[in-house]
Protein backbone atom coordinates (compact mmCIF):
# COMPACT_ATOMS: atom_id res chain seq x y z
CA UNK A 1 -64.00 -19.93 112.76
CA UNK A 2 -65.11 -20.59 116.21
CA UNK A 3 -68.98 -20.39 117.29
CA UNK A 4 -70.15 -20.04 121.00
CA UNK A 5 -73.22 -20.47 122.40
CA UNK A 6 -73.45 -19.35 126.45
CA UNK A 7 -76.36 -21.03 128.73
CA UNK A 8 -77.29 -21.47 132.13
CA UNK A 9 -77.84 -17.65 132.87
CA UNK A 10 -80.84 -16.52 135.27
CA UNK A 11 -82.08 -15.15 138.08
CA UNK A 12 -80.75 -15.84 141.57
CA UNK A 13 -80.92 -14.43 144.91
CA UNK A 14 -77.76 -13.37 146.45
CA UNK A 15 -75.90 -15.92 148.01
CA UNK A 16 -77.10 -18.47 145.82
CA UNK A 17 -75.29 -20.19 142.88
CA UNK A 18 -75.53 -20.47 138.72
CA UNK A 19 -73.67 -22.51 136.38
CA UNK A 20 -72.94 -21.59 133.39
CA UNK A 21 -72.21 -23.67 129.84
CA UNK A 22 -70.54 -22.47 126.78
CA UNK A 23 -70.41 -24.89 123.89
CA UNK A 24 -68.11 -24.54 121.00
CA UNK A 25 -67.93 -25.84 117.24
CA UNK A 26 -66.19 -25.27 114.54
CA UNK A 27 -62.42 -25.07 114.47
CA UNK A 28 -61.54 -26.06 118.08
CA UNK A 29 -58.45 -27.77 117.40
CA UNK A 30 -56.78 -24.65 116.85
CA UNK A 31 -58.33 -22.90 120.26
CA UNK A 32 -55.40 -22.02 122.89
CA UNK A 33 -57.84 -20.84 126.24
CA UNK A 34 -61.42 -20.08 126.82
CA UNK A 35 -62.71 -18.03 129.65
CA UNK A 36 -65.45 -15.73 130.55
CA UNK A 37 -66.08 -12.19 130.75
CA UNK A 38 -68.91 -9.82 131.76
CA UNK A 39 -70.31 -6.44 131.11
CA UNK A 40 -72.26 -4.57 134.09
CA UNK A 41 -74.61 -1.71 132.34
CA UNK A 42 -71.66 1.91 132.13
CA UNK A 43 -68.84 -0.54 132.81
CA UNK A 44 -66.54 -2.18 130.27
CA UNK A 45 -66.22 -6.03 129.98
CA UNK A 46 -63.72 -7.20 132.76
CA UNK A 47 -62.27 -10.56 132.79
CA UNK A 48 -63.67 -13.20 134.86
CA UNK A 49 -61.58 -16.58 134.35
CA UNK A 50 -59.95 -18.53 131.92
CA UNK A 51 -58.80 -21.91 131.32
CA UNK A 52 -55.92 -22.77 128.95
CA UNK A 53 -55.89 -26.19 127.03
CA UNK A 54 -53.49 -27.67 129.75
CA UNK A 55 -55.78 -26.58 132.07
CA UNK A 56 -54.36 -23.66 133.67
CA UNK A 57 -56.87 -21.25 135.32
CA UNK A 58 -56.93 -17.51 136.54
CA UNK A 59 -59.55 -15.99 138.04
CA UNK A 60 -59.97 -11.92 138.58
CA UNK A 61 -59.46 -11.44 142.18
CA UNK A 62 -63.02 -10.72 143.19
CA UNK A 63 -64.29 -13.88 142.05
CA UNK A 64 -61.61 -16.62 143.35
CA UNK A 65 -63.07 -18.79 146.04
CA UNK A 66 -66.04 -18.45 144.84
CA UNK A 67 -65.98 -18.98 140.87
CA UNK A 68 -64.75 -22.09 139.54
CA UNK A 69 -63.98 -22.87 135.48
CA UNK A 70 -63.73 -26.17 133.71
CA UNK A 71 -63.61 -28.15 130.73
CA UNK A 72 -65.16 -31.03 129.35
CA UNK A 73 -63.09 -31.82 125.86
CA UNK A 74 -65.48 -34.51 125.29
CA UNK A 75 -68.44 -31.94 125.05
CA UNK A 76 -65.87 -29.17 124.03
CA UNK A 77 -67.72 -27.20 126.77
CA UNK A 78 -66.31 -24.73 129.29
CA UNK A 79 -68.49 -24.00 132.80
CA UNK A 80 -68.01 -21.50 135.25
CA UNK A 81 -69.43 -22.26 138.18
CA UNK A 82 -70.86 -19.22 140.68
CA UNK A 83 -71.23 -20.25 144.46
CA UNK A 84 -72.13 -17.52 146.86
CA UNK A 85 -73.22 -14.93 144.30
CA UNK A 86 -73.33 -10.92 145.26
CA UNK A 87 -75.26 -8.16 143.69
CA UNK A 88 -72.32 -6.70 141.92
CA UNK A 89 -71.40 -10.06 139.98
CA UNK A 90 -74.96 -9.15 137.93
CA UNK A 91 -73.94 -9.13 134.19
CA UNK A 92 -74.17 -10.18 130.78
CA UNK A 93 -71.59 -12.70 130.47
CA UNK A 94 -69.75 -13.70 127.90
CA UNK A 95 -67.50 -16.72 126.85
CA UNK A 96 -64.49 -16.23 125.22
CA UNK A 97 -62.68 -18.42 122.59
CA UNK A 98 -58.76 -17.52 121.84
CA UNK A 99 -55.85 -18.60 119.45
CA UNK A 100 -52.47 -17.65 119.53
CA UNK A 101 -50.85 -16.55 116.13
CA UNK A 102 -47.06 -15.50 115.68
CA UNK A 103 -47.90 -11.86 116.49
CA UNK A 104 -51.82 -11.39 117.29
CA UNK A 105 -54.89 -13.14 118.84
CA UNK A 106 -57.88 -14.31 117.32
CA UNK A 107 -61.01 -13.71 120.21
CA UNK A 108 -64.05 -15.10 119.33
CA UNK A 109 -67.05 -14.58 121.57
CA UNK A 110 -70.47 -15.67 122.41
CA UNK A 111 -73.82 -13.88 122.31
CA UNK A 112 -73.66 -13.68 126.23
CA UNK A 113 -76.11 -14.75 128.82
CA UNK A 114 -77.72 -12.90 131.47
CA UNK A 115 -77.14 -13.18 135.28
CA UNK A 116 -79.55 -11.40 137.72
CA UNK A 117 -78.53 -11.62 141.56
CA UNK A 118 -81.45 -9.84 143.68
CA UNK A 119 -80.68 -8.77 146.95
């Protein structure tokens, strides 16, 4: 098992910029990616980025150039950075832990953290 805990959500004014952290535990070793997703109230959770263990990113296309995931394997800790924040990037967002097997994918996910951008 795999446990994620999100911070670093908030409140910002459009424009501005959040960070967040996800720190993982537990069976890491056998983690292939993490990323982070979000959930706008009537939508469905949409990919935002992910980073693979070799450090491969991709980024949904509204949020490149102005997103930016990383890793620190020392802390086992993912961040996605948010520069230049809109009012439609206001979500509960989530971080995402995922391992490969022969024919499936584990996902295991955080509680998610809130981000507010007022206008």
């Amino acid at each position: 098992q795999v446990q994620l805990v999100e911070s670093g959500g908030g409140v910002v004014q459009a424009g501005g910029s959040l960070r967040l952290s996800c720190a993982a535990s537990g069976s890491i070793s056998s983690i292939n990616g993490m990323g982070w997703y979000r959930q706008a109230p009537g939508k469905q959770r949409e990919l935002v980025a992910t980073i693979t263990n070799s450090g491969s990113t991709n980024y949904q296309d509204s949020v490149r150039g102005r997103f930016t995931i990383s890793k620190d394997n020392a802390k086992n800790t993912v961040y996605l950075q948010m520069n230049s924040l809109k009012l439609e990037d206001a979500a509960v967002y989530y971080c995402n832990a995922w391992r490969m097997r022969s024919y499936t994918r584990d996902d295991y996910w955080g509680q998610g953290t809130q981000v507010t951008v007022s206008s």
